[in-house]
N, C-alpha and C. Protein backbone atom coordinates (compact mmCIF):
# COMPACT_ATOMS: atom_id res chain seq x y z
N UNK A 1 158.30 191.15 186.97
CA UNK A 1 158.51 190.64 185.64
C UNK A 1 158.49 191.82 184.67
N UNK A 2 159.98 191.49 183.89
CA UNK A 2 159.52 193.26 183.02
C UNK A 2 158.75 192.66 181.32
N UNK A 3 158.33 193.83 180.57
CA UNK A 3 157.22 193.42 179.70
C UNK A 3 157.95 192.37 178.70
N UNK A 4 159.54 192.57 178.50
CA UNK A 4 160.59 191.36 177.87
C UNK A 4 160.56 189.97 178.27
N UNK A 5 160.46 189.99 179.76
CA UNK A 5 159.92 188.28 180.31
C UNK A 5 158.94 187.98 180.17
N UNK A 6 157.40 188.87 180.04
CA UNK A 6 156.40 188.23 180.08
C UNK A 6 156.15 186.94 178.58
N UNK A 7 155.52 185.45 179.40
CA UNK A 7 155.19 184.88 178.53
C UNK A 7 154.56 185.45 177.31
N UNK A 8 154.84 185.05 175.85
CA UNK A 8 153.99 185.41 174.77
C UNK A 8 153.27 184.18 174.35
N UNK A 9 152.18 184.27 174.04
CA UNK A 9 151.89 183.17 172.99
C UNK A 9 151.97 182.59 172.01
N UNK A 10 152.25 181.46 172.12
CA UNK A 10 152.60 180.38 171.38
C UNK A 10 151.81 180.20 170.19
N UNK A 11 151.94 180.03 168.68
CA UNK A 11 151.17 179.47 167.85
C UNK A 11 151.29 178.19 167.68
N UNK A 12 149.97 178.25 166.55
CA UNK A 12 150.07 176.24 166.36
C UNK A 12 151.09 175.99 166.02
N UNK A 13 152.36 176.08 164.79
CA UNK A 13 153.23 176.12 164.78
C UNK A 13 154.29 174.91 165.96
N UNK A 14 153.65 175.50 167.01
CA UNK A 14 154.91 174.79 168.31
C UNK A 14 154.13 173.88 168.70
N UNK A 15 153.18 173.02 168.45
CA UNK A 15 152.84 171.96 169.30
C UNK A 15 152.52 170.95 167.70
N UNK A 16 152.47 169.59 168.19
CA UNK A 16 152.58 168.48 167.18
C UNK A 16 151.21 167.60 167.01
N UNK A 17 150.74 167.73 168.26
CA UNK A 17 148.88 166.92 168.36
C UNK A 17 148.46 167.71 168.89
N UNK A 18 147.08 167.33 168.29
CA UNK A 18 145.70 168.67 168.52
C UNK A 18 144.42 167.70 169.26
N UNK A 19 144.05 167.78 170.09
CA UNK A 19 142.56 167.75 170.12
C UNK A 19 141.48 168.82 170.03
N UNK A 20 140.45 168.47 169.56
CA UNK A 20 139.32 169.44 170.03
C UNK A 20 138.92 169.19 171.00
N UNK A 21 138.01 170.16 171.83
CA UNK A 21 137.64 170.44 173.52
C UNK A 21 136.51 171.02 173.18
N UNK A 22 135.20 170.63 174.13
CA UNK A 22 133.93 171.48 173.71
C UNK A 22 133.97 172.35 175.25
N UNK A 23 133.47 173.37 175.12
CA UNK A 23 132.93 174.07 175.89
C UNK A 23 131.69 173.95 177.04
N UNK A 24 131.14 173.89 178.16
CA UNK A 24 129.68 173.68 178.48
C UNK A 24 129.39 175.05 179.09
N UNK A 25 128.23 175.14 179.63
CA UNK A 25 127.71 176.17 180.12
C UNK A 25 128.39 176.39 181.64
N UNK A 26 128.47 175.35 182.14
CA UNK A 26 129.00 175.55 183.73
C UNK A 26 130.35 176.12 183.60
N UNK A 27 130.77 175.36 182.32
CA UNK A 27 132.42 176.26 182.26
C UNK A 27 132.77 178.10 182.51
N UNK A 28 131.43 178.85 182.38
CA UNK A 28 131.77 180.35 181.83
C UNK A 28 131.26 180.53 183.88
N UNK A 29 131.70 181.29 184.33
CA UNK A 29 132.04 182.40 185.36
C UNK A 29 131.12 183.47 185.41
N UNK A 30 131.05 184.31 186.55
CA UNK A 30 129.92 185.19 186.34
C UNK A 30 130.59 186.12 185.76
N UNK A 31 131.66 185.91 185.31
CA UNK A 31 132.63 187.15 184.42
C UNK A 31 132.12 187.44 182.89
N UNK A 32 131.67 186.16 182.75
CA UNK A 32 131.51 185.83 181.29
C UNK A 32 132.17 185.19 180.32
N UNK A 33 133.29 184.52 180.93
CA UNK A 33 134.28 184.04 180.47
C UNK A 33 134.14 182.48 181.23
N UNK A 34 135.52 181.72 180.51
CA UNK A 34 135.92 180.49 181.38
C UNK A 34 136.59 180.99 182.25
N UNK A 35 136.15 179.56 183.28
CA UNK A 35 136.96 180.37 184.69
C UNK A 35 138.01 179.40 184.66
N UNK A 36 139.25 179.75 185.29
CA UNK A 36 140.70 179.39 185.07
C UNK A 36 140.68 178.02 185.56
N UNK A 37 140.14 177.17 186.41
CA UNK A 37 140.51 176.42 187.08
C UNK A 37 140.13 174.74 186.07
N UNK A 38 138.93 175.57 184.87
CA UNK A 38 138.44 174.60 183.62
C UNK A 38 139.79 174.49 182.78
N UNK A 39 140.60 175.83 182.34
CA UNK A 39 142.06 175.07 181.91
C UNK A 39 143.16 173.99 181.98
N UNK A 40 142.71 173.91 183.50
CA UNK A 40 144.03 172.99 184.13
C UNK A 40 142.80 171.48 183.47
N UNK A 41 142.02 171.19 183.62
CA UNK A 41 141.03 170.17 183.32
C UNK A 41 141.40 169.78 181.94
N UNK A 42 141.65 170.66 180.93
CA UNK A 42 141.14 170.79 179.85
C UNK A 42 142.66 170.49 179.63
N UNK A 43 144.10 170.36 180.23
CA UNK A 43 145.39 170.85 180.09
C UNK A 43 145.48 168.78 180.28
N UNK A 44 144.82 168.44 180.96
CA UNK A 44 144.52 166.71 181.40
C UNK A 44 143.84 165.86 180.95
N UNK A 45 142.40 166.64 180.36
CA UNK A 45 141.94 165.67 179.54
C UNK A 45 142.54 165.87 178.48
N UNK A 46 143.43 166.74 177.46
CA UNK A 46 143.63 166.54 176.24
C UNK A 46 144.89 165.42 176.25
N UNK A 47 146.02 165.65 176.84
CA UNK A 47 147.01 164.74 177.52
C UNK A 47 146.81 163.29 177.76
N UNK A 48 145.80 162.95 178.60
CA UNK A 48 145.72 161.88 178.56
C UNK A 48 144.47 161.27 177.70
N UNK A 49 143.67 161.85 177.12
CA UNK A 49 143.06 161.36 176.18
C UNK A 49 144.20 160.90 174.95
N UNK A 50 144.70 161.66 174.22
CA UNK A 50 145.35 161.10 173.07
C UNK A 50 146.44 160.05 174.01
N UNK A 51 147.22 160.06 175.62
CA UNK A 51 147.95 158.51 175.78
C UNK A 51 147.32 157.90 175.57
N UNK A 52 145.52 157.67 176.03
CA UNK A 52 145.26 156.72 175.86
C UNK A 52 144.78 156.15 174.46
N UNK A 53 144.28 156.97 173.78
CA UNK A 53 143.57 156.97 171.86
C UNK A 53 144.90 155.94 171.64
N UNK A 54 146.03 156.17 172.28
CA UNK A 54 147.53 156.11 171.16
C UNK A 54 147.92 154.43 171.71
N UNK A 55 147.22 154.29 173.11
CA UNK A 55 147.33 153.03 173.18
C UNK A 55 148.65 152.81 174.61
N UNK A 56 148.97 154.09 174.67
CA UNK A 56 150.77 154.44 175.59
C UNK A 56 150.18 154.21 177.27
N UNK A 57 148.62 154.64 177.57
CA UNK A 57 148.54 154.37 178.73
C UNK A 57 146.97 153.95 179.01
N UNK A 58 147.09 152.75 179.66
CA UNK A 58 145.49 152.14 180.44
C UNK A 58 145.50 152.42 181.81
N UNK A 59 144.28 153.52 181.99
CA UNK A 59 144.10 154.24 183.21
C UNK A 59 143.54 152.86 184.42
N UNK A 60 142.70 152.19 183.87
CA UNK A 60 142.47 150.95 184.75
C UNK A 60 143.28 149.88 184.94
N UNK A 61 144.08 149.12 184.40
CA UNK A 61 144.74 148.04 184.71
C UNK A 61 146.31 148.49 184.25
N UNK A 62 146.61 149.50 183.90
CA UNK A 62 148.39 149.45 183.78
C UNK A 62 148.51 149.48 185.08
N UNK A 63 150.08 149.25 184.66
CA UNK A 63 151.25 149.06 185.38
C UNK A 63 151.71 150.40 186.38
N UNK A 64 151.67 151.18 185.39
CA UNK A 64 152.40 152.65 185.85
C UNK A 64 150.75 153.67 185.62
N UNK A 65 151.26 154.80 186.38
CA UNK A 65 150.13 155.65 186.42
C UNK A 65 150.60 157.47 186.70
N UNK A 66 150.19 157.90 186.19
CA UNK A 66 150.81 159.77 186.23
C UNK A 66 149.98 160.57 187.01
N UNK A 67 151.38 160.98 187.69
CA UNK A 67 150.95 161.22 188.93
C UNK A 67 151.12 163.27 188.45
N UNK A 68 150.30 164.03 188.76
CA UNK A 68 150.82 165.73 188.36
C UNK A 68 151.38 166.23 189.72
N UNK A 69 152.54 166.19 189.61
CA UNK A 69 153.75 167.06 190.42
C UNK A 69 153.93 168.72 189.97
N UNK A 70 153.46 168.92 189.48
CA UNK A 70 153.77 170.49 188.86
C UNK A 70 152.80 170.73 187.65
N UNK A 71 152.28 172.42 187.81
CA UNK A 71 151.68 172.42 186.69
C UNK A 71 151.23 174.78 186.92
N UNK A 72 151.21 175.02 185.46
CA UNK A 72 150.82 176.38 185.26
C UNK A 72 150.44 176.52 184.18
N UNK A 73 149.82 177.72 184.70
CA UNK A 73 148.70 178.28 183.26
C UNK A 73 149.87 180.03 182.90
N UNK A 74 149.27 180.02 181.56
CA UNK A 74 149.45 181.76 181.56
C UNK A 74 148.06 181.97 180.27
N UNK A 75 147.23 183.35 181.00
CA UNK A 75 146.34 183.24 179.94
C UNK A 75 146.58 184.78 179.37
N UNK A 76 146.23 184.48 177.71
CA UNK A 76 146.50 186.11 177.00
C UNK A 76 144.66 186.43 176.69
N UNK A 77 144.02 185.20 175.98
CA UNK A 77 142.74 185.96 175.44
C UNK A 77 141.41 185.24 176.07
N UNK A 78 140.59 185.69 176.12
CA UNK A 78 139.16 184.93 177.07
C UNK A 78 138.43 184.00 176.02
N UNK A 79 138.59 182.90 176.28
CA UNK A 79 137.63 181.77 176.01
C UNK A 79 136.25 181.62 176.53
N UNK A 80 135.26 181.09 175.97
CA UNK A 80 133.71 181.14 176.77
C UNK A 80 132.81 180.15 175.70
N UNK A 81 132.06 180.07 176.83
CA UNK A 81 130.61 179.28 175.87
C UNK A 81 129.98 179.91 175.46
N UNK A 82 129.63 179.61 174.12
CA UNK A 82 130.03 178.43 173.40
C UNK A 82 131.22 178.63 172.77
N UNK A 83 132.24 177.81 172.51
CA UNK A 83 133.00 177.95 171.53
C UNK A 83 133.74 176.91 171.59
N UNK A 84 134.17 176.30 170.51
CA UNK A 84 134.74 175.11 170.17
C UNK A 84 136.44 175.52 171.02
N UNK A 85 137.27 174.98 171.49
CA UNK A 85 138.93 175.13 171.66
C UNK A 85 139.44 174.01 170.88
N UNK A 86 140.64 174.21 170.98
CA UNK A 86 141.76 173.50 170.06
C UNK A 86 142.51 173.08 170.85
N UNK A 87 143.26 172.29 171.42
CA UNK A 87 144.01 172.43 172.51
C UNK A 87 145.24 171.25 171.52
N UNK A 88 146.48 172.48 171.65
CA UNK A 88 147.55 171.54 171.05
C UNK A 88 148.68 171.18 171.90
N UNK A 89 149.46 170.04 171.76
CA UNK A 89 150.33 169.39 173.18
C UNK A 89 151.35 169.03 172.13
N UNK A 90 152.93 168.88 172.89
CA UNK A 90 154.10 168.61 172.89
C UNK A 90 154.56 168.37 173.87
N UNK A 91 155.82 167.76 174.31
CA UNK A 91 156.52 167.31 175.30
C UNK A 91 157.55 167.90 175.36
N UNK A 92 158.07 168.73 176.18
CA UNK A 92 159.26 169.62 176.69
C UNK A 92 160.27 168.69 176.90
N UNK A 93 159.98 168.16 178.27
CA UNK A 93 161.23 167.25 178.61
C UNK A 93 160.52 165.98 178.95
N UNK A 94 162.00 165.10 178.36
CA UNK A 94 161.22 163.58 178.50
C UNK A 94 162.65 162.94 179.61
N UNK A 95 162.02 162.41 180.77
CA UNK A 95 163.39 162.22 181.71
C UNK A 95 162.75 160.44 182.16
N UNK A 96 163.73 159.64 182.84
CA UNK A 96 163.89 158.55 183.00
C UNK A 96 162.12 157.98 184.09
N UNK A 97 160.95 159.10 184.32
CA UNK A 97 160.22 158.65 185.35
C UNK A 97 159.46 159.75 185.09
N UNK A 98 159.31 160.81 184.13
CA UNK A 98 158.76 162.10 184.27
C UNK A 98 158.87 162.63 182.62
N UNK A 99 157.58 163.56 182.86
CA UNK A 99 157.56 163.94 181.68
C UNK A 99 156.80 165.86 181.72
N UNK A 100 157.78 166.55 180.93
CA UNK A 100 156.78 167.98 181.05
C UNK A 100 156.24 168.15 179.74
N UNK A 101 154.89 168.10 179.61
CA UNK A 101 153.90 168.32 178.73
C UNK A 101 153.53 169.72 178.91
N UNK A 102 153.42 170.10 177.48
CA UNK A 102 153.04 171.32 177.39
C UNK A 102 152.01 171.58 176.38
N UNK A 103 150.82 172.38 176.55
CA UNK A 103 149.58 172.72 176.20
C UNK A 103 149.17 174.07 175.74
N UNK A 104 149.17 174.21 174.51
CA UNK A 104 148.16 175.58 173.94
C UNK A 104 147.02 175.52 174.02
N UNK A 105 145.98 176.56 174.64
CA UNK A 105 144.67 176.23 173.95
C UNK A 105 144.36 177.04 172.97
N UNK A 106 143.54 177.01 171.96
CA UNK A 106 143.58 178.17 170.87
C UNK A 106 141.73 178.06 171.03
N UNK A 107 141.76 179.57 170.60
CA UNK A 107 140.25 179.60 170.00
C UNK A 107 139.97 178.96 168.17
N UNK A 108 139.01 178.76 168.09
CA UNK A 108 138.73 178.17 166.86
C UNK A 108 139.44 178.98 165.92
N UNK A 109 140.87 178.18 165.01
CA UNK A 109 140.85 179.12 164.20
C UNK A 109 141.82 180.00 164.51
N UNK A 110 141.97 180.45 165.53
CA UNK A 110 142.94 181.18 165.67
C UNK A 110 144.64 180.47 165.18
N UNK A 111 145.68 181.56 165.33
CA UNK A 111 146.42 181.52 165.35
C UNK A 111 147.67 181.66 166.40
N UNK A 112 147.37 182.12 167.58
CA UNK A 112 147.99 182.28 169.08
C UNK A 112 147.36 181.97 170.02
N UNK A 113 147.71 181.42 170.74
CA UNK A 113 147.04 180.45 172.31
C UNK A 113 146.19 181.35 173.02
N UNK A 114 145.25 181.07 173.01
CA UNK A 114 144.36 182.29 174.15
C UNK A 114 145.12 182.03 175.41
N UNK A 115 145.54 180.57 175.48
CA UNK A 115 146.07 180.42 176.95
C UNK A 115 146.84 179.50 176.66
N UNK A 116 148.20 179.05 177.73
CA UNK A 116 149.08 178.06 177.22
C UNK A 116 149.61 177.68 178.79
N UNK A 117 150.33 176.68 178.89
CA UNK A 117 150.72 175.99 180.44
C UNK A 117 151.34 174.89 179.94
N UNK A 118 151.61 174.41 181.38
CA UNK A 118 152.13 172.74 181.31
C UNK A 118 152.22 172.04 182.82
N UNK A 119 152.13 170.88 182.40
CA UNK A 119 152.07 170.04 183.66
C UNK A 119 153.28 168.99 183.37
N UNK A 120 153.52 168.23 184.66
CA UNK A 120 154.97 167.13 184.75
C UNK A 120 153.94 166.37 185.42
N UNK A 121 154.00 165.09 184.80
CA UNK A 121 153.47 164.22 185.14
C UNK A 121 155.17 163.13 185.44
N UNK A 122 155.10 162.46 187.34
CA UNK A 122 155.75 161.41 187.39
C UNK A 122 154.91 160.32 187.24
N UNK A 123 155.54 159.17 186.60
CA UNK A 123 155.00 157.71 186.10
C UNK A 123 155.51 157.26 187.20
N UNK A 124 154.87 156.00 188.21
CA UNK A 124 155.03 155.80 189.23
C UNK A 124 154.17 154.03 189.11
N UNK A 125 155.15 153.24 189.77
CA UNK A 125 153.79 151.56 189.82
C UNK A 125 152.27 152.10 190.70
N UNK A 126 151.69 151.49 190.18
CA UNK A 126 150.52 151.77 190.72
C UNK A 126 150.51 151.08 191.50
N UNK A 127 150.58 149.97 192.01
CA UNK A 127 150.29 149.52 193.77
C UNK A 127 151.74 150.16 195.02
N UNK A 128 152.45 150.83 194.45
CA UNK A 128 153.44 150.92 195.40
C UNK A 128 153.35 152.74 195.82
N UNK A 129 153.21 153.17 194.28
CA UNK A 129 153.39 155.01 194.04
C UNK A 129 154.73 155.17 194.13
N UNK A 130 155.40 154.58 193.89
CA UNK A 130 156.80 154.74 193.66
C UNK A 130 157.78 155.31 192.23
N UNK A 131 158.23 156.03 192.26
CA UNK A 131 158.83 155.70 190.20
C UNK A 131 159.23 155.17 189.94
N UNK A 132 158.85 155.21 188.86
CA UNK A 132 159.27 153.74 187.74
C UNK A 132 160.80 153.69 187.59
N UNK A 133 161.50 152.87 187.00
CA UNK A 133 163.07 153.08 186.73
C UNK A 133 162.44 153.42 185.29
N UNK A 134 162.18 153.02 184.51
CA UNK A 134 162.07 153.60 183.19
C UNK A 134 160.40 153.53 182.75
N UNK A 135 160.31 154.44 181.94
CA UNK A 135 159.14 154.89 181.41
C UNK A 135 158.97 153.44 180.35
N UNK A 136 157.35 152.24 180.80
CA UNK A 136 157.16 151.64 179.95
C UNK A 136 157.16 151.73 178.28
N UNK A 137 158.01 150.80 177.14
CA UNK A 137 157.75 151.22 176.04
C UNK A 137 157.11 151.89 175.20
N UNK A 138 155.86 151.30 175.28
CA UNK A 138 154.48 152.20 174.68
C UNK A 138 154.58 153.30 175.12
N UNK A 139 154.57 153.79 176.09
CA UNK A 139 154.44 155.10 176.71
C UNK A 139 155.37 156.03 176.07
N UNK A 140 156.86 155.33 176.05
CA UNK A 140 157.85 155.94 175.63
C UNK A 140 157.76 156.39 174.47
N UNK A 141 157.40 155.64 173.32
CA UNK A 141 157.21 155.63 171.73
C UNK A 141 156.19 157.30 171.53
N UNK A 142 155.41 156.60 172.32
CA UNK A 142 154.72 157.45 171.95
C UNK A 142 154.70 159.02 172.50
N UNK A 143 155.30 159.17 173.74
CA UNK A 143 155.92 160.62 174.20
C UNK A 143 157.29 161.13 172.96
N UNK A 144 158.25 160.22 172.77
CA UNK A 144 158.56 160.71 171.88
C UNK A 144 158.91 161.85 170.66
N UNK A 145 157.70 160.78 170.19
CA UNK A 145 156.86 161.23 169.39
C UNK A 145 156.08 163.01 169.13
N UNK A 146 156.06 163.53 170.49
CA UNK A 146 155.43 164.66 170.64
C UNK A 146 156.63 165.77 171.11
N UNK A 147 158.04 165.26 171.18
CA UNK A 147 159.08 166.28 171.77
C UNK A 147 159.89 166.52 170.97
């Protein structure tokens, strides 16, 4: 990869919903930092916390359920406990059964992603695991909404 391809970071600017994310102690590494594998966590709960706040998806009794088929990190600056994150989301591509969500995390305040990624979630019936032919309404409205 030459230094022209490498990912840059993203500001708030490019993403449309924010949650906040707290930090815990188990999160930091004997590095001193967060250890990478709390991103991808943190890349899922912000995602599906606001489907569900928004009303687009019920993890217990819907219909359809998201399944993560794909997913990456790229990190520029070290996050750690304590410190509040920001974690802001948009939707890349919105396709007939699938969706690529994409995630900044920022340090408090900041202005460029300490770290940024994305995951594709397929929507699939939940008793079969099959995909859906189309992404239920609610769901839809509200992905939308974020692309």
């Amino acid at each position: 990869m030459t230094a022209s391809s490498r990912p840059q970071p993203l500001t708030r600017a490019d993403f449309r919903v924010w949650r906040t994310l707290t930090t815990r102690w188990m999160d930091n590494d004997v590095y001193g930092h967060v250890n990478n594998v709390v991103y991808y966590s943190w890349f899922d709960t912000a995602v599906n916390a606001h489907l569900i706040e928004s009303g687009a998806l019920d993890i217990h009794a819907g219909e359809v359920i998201g399944l993560v088929v794909e997913t990456q990190c790229h990190y520029f600056a070290p996050l750690a406990f304590p410190q509040p994150i920001e974690a802001g989301i948009r939707v890349a591509r919105l396709g007939r059964s699938s969706v690529r969500y994409e995630i900044g995390l920022f340090a408090e305040g900041e202005s460029h992603a300490a770290a940024q990624g994305h995951f594709v979630h397929v929507y699939v019936d939940r008793a079969g695991r099959r995909p859906v032919s189309a992404l239920p309404t609610p769901l839809q409205s509200v992905l939308e909404k974020l692309a």
